[in-house]
PDB file of N, CA and C in Angstrom:
ATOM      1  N   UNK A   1      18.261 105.775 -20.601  1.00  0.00           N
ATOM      2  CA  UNK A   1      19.501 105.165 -20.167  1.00  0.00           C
ATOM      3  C   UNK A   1      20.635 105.705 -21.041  1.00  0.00           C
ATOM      4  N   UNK A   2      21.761 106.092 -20.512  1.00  0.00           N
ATOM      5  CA  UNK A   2      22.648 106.545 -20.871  1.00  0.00           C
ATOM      6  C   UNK A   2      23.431 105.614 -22.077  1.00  0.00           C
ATOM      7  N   UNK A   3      24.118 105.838 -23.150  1.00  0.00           N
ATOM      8  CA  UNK A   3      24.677 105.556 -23.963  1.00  0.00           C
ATOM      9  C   UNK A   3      26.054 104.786 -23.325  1.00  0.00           C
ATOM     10  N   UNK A   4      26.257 103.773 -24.125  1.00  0.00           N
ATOM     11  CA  UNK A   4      27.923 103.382 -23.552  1.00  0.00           C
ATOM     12  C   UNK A   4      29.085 104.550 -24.006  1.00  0.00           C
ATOM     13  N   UNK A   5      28.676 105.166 -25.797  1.00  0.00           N
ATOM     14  CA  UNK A   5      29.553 106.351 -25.632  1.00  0.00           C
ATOM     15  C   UNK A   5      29.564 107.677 -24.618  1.00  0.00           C
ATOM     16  N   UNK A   6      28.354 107.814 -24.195  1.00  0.00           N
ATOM     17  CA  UNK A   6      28.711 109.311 -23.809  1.00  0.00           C
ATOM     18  C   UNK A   6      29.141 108.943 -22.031  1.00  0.00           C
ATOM     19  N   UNK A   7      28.943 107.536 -21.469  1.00  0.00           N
ATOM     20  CA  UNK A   7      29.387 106.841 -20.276  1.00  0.00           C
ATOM     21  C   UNK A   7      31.205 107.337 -20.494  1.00  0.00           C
ATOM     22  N   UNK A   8      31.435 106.181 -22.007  1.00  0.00           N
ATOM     23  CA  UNK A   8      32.756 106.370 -21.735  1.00  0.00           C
ATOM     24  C   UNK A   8      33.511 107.634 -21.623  1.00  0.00           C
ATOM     25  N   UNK A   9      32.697 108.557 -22.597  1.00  0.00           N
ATOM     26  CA  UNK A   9      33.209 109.966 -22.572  1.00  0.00           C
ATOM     27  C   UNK A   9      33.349 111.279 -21.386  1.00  0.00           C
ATOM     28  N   UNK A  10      32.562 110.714 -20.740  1.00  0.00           N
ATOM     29  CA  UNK A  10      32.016 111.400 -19.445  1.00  0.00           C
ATOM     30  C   UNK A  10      33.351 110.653 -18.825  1.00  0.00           C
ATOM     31  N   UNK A  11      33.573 109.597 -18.329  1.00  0.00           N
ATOM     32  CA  UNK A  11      34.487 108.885 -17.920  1.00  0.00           C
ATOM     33  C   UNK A  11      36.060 109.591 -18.210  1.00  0.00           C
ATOM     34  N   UNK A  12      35.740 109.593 -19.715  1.00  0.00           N
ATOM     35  CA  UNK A  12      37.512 110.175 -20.070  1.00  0.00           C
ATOM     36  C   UNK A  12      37.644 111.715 -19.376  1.00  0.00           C
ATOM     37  N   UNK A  13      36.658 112.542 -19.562  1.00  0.00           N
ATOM     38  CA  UNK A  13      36.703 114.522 -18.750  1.00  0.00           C
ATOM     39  C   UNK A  13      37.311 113.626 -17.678  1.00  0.00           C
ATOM     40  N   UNK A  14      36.909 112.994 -17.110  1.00  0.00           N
ATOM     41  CA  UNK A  14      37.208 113.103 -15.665  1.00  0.00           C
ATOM     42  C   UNK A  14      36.136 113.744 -14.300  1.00  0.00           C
ATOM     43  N   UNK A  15      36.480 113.391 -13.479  1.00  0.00           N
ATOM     44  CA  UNK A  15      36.191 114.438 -12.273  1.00  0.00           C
ATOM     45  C   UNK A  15      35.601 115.939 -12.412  1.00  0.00           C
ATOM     46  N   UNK A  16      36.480 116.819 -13.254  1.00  0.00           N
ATOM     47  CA  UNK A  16      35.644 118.331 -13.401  1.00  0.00           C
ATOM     48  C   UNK A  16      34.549 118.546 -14.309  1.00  0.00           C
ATOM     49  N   UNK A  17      33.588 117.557 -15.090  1.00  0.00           N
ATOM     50  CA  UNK A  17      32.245 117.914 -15.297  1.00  0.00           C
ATOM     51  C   UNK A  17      31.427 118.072 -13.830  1.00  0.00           C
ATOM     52  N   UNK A  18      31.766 117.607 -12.811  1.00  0.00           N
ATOM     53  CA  UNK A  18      30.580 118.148 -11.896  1.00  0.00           C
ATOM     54  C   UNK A  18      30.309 119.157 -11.476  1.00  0.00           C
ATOM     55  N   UNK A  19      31.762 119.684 -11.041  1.00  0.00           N
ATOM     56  CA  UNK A  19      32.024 121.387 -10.576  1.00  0.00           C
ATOM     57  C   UNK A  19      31.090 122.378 -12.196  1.00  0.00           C
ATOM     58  N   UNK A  20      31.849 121.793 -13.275  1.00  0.00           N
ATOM     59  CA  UNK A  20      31.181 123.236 -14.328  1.00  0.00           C
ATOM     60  C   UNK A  20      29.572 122.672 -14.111  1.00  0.00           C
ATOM     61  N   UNK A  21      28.904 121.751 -14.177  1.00  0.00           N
ATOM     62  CA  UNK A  21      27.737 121.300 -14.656  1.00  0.00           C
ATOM     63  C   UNK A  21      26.452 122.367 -13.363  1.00  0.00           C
ATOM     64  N   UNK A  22      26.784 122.684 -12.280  1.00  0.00           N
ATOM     65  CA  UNK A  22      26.161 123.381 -11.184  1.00  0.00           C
ATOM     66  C   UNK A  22      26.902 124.728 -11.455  1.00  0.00           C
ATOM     67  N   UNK A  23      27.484 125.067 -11.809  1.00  0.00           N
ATOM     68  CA  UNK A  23      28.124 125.957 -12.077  1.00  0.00           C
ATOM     69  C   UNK A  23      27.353 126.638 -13.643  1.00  0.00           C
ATOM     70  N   UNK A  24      27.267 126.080 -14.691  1.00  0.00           N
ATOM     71  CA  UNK A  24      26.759 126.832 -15.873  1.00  0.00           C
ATOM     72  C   UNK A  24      25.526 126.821 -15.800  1.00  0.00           C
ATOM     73  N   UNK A  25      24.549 125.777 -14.468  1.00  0.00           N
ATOM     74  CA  UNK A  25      23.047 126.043 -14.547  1.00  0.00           C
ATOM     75  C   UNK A  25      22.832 127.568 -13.767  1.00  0.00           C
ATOM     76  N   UNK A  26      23.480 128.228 -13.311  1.00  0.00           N
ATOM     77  CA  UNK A  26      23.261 129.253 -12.491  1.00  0.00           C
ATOM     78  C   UNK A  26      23.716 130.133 -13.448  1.00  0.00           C
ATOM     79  N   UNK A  27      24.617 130.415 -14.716  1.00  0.00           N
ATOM     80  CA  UNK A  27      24.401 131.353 -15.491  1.00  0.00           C
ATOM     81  C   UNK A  27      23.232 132.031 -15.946  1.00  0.00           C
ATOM     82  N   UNK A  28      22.438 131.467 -16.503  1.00  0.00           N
ATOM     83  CA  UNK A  28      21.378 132.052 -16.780  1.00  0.00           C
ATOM     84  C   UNK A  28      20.633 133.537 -15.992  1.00  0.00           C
ATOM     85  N   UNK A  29      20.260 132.737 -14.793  1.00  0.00           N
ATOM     86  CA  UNK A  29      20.073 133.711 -13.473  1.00  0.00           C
ATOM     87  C   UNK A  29      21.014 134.917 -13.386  1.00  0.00           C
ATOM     88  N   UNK A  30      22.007 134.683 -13.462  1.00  0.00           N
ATOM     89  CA  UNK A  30      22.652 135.603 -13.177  1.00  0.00           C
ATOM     90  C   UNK A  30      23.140 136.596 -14.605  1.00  0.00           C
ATOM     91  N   UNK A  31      22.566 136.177 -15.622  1.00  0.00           N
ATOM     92  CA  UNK A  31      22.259 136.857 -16.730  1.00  0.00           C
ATOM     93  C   UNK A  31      21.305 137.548 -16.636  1.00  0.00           C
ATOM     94  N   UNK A  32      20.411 137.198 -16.202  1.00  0.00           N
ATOM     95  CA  UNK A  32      19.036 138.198 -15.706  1.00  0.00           C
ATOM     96  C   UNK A  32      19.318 139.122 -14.846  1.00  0.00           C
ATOM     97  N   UNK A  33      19.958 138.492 -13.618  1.00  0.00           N
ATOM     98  CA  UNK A  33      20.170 139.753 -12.589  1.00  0.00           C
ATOM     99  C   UNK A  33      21.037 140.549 -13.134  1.00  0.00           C
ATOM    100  N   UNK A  34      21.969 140.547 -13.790  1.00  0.00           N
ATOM    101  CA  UNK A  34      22.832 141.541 -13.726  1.00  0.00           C
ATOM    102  C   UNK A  34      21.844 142.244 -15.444  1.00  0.00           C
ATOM    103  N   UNK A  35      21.011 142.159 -15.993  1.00  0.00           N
ATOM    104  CA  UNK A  35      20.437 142.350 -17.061  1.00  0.00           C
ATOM    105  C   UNK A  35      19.387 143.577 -16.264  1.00  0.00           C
ATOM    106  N   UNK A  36      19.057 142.916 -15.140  1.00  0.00           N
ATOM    107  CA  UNK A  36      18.056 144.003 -14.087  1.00  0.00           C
ATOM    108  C   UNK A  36      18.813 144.826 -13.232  1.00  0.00           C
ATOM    109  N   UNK A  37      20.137 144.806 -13.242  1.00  0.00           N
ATOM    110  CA  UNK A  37      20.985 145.274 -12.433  1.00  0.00           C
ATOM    111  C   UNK A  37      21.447 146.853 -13.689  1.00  0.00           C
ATOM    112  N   UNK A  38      21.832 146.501 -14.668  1.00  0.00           N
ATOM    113  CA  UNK A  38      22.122 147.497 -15.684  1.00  0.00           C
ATOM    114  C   UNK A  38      20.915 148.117 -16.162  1.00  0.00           C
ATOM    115  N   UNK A  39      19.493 148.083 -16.148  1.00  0.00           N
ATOM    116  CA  UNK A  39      18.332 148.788 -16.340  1.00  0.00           C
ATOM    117  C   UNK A  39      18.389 149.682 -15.245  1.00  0.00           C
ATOM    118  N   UNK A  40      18.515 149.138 -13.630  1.00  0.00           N
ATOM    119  CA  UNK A  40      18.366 150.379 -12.235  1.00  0.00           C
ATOM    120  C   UNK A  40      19.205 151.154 -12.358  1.00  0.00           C
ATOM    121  N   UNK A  41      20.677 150.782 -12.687  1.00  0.00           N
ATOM    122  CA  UNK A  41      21.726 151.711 -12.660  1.00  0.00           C
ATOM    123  C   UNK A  41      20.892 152.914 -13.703  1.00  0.00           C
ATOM    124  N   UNK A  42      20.812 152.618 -15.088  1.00  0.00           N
ATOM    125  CA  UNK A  42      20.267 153.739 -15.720  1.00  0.00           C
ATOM    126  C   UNK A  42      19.542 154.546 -15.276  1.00  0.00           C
ATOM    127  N   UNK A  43      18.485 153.687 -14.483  1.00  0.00           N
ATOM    128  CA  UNK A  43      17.804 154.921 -14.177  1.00  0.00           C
ATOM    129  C   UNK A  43      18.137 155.758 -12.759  1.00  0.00           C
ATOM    130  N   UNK A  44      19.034 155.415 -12.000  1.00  0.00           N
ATOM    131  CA  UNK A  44      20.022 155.910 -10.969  1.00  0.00           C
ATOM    132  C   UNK A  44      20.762 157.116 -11.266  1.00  0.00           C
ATOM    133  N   UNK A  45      21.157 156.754 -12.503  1.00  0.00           N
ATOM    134  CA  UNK A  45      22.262 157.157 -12.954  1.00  0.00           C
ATOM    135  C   UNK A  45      22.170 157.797 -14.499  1.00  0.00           C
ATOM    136  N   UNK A  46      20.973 158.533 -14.502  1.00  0.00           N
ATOM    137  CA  UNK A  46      20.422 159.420 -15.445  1.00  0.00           C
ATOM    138  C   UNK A  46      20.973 160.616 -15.838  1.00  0.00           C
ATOM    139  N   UNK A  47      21.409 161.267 -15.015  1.00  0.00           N
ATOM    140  CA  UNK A  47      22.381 162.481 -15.075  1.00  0.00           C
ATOM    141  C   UNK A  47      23.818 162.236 -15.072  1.00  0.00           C
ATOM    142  N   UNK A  48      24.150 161.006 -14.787  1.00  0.00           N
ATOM    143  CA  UNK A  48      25.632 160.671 -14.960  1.00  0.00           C
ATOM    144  C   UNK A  48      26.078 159.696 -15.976  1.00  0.00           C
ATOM    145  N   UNK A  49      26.419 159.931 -17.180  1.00  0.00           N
ATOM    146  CA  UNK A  49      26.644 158.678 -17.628  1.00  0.00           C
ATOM    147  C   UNK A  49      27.787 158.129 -17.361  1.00  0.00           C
ATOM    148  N   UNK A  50      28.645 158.744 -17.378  1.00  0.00           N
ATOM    149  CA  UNK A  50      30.272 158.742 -16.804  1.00  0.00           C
ATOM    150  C   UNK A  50      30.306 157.599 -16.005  1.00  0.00           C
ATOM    151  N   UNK A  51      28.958 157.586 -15.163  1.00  0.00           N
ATOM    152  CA  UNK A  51      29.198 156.878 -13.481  1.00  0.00           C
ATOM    153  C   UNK A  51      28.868 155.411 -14.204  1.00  0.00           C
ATOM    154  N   UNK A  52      27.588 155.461 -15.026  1.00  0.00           N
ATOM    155  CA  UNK A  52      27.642 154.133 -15.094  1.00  0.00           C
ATOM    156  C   UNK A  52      28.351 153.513 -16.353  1.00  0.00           C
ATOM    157  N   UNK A  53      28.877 154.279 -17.254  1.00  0.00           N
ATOM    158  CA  UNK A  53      29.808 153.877 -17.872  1.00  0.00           C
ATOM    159  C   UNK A  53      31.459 153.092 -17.008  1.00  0.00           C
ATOM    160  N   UNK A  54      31.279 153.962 -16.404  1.00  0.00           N
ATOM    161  CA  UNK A  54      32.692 153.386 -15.240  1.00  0.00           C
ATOM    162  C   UNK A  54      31.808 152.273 -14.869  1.00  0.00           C
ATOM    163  N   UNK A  55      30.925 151.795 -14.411  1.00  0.00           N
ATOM    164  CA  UNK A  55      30.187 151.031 -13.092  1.00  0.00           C
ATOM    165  C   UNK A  55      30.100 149.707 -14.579  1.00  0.00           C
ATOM    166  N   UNK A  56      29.818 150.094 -15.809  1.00  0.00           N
ATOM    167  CA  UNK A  56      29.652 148.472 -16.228  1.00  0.00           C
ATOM    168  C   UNK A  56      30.672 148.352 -17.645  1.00  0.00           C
ATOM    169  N   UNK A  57      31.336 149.760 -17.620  1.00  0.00           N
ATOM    170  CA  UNK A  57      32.695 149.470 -18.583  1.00  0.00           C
ATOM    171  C   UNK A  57      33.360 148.440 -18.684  1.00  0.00           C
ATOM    172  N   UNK A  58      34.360 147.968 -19.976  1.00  0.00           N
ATOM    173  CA  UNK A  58      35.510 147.215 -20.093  1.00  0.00           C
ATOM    174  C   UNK A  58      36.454 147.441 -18.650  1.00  0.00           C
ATOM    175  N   UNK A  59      36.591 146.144 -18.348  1.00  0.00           N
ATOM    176  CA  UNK A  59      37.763 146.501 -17.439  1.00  0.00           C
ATOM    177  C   UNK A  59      39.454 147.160 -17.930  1.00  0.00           C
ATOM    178  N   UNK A  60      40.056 147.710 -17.549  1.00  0.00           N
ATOM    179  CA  UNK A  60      41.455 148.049 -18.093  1.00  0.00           C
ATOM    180  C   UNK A  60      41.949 146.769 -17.529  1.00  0.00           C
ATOM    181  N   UNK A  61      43.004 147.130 -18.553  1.00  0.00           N
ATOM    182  CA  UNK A  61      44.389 145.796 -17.903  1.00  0.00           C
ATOM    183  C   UNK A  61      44.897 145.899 -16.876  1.00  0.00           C
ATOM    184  N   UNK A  62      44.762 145.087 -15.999  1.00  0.00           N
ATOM    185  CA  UNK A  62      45.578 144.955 -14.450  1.00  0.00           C
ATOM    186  C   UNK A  62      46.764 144.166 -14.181  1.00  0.00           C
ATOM    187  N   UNK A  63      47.706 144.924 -13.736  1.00  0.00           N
ATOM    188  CA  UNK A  63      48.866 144.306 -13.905  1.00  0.00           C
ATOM    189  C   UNK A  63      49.639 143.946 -12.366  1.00  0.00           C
ATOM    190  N   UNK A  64      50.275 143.291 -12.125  1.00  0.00           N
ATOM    191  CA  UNK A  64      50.815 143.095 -10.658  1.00  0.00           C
ATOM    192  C   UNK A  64      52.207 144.277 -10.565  1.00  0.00           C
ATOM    193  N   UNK A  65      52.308 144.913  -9.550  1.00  0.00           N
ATOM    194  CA  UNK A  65      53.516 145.586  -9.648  1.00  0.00           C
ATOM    195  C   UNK A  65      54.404 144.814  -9.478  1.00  0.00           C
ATOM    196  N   UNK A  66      55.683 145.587 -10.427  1.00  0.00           N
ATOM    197  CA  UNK A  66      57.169 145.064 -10.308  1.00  0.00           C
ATOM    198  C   UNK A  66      57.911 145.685  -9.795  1.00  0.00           C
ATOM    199  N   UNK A  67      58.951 145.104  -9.109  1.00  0.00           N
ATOM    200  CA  UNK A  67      60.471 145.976  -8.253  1.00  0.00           C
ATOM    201  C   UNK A  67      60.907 146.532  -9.577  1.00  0.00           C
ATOM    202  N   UNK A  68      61.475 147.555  -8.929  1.00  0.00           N
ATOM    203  CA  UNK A  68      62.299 148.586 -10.256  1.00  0.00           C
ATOM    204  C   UNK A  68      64.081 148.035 -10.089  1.00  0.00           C
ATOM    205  N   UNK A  69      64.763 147.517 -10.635  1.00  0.00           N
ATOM    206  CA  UNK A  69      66.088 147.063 -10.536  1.00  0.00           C
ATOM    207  C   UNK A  69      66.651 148.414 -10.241  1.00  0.00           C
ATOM    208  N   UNK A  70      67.596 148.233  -9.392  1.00  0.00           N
ATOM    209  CA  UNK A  70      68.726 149.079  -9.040  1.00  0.00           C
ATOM    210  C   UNK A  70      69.562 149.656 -10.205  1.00  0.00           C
ATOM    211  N   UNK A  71      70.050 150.944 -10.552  1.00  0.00           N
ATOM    212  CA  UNK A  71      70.556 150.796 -12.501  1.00  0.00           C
ATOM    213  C   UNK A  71      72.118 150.241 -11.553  1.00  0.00           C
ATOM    214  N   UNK A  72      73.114 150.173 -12.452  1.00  0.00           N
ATOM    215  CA  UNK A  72      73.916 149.849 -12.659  1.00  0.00           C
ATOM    216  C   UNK A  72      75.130 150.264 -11.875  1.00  0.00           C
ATOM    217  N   UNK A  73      74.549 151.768 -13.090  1.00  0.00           N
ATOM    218  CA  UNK A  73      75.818 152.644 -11.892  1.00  0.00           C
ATOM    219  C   UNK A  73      75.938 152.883 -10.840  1.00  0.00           C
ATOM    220  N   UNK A  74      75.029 152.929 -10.183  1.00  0.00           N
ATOM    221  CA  UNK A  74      74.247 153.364  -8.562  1.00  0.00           C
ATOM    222  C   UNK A  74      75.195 152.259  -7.631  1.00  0.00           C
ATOM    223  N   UNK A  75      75.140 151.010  -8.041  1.00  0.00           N
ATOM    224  CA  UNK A  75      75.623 149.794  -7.646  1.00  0.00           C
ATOM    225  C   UNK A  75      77.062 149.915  -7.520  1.00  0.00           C
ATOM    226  N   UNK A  76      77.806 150.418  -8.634  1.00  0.00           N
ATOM    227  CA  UNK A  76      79.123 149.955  -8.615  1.00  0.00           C
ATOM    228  C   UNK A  76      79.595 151.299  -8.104  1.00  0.00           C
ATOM    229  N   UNK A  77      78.913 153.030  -7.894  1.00  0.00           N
ATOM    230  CA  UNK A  77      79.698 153.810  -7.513  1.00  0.00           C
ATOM    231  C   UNK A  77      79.938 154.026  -6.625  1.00  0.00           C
ATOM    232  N   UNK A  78      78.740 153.370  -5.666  1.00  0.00           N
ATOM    233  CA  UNK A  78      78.764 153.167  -3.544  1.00  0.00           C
ATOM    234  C   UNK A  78      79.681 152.809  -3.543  1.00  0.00           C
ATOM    235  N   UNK A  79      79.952 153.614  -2.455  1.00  0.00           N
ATOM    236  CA  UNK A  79      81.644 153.011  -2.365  1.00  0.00           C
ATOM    237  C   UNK A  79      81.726 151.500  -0.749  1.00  0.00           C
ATOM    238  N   UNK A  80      82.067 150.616  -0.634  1.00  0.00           N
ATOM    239  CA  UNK A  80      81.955 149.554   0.000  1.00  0.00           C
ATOM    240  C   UNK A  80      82.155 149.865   1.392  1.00  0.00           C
ATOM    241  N   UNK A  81      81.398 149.379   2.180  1.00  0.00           N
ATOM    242  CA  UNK A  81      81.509 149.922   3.850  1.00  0.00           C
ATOM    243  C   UNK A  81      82.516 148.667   4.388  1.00  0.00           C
ATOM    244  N   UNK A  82      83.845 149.134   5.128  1.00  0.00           N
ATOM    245  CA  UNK A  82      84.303 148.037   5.570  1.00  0.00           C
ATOM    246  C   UNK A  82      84.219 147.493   7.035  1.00  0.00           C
ATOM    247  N   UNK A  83      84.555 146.569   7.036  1.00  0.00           N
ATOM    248  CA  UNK A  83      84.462 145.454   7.789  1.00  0.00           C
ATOM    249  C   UNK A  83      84.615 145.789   9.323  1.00  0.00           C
TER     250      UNK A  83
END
């Protein structure tokens, strides 16, 4: 039977212990697979290391593109279309 502290404590998280709690039992598994997943590649990928270096490398930083601002001068030397 559960404790009155870890009741109340469970109580205070809230709502999102259920989502992580099914959620971190499936880590494991998927520590394995991808543990059996990086052994096939090797041997796939025997003559290339390149390939599976790319295939289980650090990701690079991904960034969202940005609009490039208009400069300045560009702006004020158009000359105004009238009316």
């Amino acid at each position: 039977m559960p404790s009155r502290k870890s009741a109340a404590s469970a109580a205070a998280q809230g709502p999102s212990v259920g989502p992580c709690a099914w959620r971190d039992a499936l880590l494991p598994e998927l520590q394995k697979g991808l543990k059996t997943l990086r052994v096939h590649a090797a041997a796939a990928y025997v003559d290339d290391p390149g390939a599976q270096k790319a295939l289980f490398g650090k990701a690079a930083a991904v960034q969202a593109p940005k609009r490039r601002r208009a400069k300045k001068g560009a702006a004020e030397a158009a000359p105004a279309k009238p009316a």
